[in-house]
Protein backbone atom coordinates (compact mmCIF):
# COMPACT_ATOMS: atom_id res chain seq x y z
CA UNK A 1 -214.70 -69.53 -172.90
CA UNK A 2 -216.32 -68.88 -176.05
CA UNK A 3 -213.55 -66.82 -177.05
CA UNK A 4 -211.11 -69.37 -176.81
CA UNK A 5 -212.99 -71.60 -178.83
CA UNK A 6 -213.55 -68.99 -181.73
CA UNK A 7 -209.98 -68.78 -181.53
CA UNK A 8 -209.18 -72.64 -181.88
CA UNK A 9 -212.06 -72.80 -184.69
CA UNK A 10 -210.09 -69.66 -186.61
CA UNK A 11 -206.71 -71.54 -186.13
CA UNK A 12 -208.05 -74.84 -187.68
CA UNK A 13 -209.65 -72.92 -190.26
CA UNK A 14 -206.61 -71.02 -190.99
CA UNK A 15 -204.52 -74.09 -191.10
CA UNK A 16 -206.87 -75.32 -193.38
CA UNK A 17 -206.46 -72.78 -195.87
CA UNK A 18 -202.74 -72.50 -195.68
CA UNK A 19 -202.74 -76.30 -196.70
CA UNK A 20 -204.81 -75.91 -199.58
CA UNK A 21 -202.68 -72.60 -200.81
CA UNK A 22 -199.93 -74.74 -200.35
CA UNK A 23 -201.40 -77.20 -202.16
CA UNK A 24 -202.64 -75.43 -204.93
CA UNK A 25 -198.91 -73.38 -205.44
CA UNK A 26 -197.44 -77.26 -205.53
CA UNK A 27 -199.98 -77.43 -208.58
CA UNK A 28 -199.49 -73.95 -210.21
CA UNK A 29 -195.43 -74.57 -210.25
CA UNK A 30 -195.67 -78.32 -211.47
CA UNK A 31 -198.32 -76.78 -214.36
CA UNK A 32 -195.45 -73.58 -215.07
CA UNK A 33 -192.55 -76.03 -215.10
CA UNK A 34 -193.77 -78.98 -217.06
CA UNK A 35 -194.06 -77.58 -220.48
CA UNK A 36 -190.55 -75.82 -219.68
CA UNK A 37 -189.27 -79.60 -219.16
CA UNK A 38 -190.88 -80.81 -221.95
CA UNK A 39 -189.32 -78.29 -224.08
CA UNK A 40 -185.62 -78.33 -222.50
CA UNK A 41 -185.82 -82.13 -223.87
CA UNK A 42 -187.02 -81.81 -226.95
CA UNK A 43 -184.78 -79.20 -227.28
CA UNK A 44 -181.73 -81.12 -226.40
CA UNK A 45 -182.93 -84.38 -228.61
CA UNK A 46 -183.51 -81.83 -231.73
CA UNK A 47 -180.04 -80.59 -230.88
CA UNK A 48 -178.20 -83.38 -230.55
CA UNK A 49 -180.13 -84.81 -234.09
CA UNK A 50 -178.93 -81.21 -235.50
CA UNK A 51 -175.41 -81.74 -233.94
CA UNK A 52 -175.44 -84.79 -235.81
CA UNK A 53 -176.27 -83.59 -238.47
CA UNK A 54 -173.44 -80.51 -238.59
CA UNK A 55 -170.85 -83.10 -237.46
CA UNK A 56 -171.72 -85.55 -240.61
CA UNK A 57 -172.14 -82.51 -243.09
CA UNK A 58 -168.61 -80.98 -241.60
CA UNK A 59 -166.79 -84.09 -241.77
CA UNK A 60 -168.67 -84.32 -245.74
CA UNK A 61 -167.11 -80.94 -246.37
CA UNK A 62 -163.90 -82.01 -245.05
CA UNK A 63 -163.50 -85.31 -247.23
């Protein structure tokens, strides 16, 4: 019998853990891909400013 219950505490325990690792990866990929989305749009508002910009200089140069 005690056996069987060491084994049910270790499961719970181990469940336990995984859900917190899981957790905590959730986390650790939000906190790696944030910045990366915060760049990728300021990126594409400074290019399409820039874009902008070429397009009215080009059609400048072309008058």
């Amino acid at each position: 019998m005690p056996c069987h219950r060491s084994v049910y505490v270790n499961s719970v325990m181990n469940s336990n853990i995984d859900s917190t690792v899981h957790v905590n990866s959730i986390t650790h990929v939000n906190s790696i891909i944030f910045p990366f989305m915060v760049l990728l749009r300021f990126s594409t508002v400074l290019s399409s400013k820039v874009m902008s910009i070429l397009l009215s200089n080009l059609s400048f140069i072309v008058k």
